[in-house]
C-alpha atoms as a PDB file:
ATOM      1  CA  UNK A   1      13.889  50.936 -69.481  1.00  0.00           C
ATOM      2  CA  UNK A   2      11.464  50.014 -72.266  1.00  0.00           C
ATOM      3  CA  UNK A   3       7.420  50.108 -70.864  1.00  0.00           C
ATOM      4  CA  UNK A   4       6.211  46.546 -72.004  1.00  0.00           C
ATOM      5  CA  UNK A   5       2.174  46.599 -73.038  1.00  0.00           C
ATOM      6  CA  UNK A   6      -0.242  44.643 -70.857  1.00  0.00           C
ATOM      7  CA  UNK A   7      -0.049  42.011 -73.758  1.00  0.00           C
ATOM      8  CA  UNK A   8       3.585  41.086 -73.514  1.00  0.00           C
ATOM      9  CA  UNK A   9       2.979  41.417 -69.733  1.00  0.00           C
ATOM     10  CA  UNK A  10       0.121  38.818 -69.793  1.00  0.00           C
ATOM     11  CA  UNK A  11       2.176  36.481 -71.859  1.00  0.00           C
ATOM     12  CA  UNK A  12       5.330  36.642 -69.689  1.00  0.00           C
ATOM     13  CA  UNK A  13       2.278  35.718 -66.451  1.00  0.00           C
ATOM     14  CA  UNK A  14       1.105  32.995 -68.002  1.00  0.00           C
ATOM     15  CA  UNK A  15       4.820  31.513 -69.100  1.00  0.00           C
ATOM     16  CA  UNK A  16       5.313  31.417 -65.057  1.00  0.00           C
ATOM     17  CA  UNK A  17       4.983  27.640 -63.820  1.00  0.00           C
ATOM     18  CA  UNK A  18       2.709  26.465 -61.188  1.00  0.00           C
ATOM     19  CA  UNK A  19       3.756  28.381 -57.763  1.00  0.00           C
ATOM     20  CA  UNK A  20       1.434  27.862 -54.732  1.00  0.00           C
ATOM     21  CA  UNK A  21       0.221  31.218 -54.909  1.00  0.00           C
ATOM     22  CA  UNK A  22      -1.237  30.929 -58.093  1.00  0.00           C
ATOM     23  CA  UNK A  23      -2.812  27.327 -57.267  1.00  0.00           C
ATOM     24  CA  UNK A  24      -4.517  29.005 -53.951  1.00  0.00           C
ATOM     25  CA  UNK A  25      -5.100  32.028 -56.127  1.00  0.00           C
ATOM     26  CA  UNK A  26      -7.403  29.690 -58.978  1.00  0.00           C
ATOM     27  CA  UNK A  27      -8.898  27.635 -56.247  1.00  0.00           C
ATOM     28  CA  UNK A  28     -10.491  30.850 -53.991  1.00  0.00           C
ATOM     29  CA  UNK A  29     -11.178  33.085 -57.454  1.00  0.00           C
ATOM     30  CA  UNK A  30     -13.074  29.577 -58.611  1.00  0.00           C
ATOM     31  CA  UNK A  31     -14.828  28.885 -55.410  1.00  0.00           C
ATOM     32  CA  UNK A  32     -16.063  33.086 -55.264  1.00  0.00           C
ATOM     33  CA  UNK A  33     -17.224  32.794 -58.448  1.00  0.00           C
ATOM     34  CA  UNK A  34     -19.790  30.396 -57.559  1.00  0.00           C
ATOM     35  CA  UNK A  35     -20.997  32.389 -54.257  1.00  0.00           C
ATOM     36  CA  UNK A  36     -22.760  34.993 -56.700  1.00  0.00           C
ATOM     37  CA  UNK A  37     -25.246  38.016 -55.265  1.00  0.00           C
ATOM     38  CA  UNK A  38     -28.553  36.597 -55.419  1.00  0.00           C
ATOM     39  CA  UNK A  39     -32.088  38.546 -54.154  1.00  0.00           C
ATOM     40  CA  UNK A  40     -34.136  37.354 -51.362  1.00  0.00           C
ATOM     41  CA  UNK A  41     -35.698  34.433 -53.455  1.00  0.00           C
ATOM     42  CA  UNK A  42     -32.258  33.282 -54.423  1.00  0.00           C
ATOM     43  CA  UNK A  43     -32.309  35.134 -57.865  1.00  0.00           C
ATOM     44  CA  UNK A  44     -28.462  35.809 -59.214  1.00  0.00           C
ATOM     45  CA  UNK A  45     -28.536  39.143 -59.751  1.00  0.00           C
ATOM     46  CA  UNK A  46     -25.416  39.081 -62.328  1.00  0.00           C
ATOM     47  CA  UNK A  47     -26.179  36.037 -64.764  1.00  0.00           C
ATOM     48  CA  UNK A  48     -29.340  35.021 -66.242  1.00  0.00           C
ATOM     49  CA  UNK A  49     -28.841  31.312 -67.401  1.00  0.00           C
ATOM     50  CA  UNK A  50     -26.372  28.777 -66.486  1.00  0.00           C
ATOM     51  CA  UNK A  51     -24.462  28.990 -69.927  1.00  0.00           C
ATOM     52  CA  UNK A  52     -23.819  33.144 -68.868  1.00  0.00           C
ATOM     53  CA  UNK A  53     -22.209  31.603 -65.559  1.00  0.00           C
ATOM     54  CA  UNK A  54     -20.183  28.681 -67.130  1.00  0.00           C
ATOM     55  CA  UNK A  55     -18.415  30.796 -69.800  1.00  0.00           C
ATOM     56  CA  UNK A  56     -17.447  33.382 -66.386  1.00  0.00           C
ATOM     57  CA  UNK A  57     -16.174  30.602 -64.236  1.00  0.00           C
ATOM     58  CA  UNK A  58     -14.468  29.301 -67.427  1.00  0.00           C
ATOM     59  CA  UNK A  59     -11.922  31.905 -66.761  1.00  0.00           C
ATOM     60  CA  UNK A  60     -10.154  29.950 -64.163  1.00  0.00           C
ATOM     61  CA  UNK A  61     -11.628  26.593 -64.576  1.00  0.00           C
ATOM     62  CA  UNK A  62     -12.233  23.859 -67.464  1.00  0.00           C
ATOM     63  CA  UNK A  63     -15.803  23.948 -69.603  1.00  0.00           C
ATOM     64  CA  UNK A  64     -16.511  20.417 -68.058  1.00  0.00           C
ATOM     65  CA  UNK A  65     -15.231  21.002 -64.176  1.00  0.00           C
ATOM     66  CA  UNK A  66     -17.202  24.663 -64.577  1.00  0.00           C
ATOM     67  CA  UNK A  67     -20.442  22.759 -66.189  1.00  0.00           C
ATOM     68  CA  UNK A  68     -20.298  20.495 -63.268  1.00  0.00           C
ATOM     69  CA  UNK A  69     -20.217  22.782 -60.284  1.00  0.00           C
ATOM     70  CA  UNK A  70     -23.015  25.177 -62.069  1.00  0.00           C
ATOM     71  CA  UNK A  71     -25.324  22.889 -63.338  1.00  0.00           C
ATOM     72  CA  UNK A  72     -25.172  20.984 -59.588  1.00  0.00           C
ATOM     73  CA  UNK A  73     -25.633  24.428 -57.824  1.00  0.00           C
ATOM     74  CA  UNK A  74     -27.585  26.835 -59.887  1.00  0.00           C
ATOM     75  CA  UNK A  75     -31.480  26.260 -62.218  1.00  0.00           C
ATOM     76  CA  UNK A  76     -32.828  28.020 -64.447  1.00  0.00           C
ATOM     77  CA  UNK A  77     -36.811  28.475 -64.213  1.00  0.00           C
ATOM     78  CA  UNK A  78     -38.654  31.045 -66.144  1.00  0.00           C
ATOM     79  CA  UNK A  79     -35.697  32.655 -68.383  1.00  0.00           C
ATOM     80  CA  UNK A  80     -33.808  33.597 -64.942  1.00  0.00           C
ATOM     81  CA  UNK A  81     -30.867  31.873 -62.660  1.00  0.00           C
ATOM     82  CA  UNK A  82     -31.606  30.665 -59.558  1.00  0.00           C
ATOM     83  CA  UNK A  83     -29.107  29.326 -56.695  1.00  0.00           C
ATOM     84  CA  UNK A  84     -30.366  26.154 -55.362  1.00  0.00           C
ATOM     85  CA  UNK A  85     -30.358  26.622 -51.223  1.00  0.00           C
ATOM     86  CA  UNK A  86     -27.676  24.292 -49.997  1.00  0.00           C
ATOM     87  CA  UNK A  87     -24.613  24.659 -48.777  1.00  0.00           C
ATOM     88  CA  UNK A  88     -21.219  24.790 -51.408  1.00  0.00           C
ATOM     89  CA  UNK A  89     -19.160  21.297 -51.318  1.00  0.00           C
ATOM     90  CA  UNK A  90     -15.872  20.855 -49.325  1.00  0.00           C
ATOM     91  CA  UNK A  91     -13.162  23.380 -50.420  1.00  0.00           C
ATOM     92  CA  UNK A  92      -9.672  23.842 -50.158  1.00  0.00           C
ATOM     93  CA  UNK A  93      -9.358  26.527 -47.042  1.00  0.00           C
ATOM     94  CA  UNK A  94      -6.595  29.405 -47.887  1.00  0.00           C
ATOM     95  CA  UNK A  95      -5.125  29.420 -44.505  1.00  0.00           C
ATOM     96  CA  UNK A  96      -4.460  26.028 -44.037  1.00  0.00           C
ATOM     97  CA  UNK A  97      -1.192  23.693 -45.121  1.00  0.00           C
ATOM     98  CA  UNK A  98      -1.427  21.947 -48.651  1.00  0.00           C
ATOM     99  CA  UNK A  99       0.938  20.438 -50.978  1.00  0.00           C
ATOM    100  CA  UNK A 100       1.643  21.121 -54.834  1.00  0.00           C
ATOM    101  CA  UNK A 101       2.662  18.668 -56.471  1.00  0.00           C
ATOM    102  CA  UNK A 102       4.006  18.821 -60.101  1.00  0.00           C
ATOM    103  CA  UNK A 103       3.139  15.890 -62.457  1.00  0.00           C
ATOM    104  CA  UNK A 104       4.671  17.795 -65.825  1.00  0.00           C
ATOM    105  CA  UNK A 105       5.266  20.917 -67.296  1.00  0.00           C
ATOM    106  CA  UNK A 106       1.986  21.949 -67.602  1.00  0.00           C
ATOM    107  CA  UNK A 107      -0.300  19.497 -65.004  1.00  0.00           C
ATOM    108  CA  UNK A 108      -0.272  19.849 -61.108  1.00  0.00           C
ATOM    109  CA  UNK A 109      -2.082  18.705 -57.936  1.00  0.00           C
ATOM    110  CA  UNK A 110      -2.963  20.587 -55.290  1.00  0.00           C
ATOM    111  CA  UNK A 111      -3.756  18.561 -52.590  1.00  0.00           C
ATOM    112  CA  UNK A 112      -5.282  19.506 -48.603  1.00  0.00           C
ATOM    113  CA  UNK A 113      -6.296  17.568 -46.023  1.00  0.00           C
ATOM    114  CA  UNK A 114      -9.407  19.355 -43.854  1.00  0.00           C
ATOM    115  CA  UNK A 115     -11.648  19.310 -41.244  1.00  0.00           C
ATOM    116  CA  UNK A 116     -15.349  21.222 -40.883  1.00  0.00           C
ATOM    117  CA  UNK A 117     -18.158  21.104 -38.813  1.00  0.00           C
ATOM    118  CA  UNK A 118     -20.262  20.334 -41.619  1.00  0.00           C
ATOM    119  CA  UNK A 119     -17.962  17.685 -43.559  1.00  0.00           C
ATOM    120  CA  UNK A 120     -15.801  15.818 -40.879  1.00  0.00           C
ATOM    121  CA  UNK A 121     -12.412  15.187 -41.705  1.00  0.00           C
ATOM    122  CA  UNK A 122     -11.811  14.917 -45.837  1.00  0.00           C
ATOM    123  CA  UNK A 123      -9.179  15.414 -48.380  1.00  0.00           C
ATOM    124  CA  UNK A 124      -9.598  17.556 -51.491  1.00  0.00           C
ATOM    125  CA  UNK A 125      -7.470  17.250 -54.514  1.00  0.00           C
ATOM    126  CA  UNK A 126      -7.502  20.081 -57.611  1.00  0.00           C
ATOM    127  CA  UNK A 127      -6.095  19.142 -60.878  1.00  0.00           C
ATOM    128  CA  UNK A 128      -4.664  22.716 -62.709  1.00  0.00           C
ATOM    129  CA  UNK A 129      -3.685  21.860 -66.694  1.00  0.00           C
ATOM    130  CA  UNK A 130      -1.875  24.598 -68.848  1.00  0.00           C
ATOM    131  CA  UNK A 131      -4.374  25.016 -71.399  1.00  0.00           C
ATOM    132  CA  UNK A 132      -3.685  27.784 -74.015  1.00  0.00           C
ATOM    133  CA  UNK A 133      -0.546  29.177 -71.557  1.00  0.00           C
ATOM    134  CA  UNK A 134      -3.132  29.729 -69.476  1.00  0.00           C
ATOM    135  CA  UNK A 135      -3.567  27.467 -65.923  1.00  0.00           C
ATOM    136  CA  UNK A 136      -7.242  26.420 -65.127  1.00  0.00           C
ATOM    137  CA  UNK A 137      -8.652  24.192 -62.824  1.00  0.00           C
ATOM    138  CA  UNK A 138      -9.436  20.958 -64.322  1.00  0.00           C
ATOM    139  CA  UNK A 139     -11.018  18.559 -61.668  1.00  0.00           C
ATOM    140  CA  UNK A 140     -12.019  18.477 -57.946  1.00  0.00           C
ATOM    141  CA  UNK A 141     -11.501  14.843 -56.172  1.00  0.00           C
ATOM    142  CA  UNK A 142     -12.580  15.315 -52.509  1.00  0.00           C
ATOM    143  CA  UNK A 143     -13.147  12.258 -50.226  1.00  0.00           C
END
């Protein structure tokens, strides 16, 4: 049996459709992305400026949906990255029901209905586009 290099094995990955795995996979790798090591004065210890942190997150998410959730949780004052103090916004929970549902070929919806101590009751929709055979998140819709 013929070895195949991590190239043609990355291009068979990202042929794969959808599958819930992979949408609760995205969702959790984009949501840990943003809960970066900071210091005791809320200093991330990893990036230095905002743009650093959007072109990471941009891995598994959009430039505009990773622009979004940095520039509303993160500042930059004196050449360094800050975390704002607050708490992150609703998020689809990994051990709880959702649904997947496939608009095309290469657009799906994930979509979860929660409940939190700190939210209430709310429903949270992620949009996940095929861009470049490769699936990123594209929009959060929670209400």
């Amino acid at each position: 049996m013929k070895e195949s290099s991590f190239a043609e094995q990355s291009a068979q990955a990202e042929e794969m459709p959808m599958t819930k795995a992979k949408a609760m996979q995205l969702s959790q790798e984009f949501i840990n992305k943003l809960q970066t090591k900071t210091d005791d004065h809320y200093r991330v210890q990893d990036f230095s400026s905002k743009s650093e942190m959007i072109k990471d997150v941009r891995h598994v998410a959009s430039k505009q949906m990773a622009s979004d959730y940095v520039n509303g949780l993160f500042e930059e004052k004196n050449g360094k990255l800050y975390v704002i103090p607050t708490d992150l916004p609703p998020w689809v929970e990994k051990n709880q029901p959702f649904e997947l549902k496939k608009l095309s070929e290469s657009s799906y919806h994930l979509v979860q209905h929660n409940k939190s101590d700190l939210y209430g009751e709310y429903s949270i929709t992620l949009g996940f586009e095929k861009v470049n055979s490769h699936w990123v998140i594209t929009f959060a819709s929670i209400v």
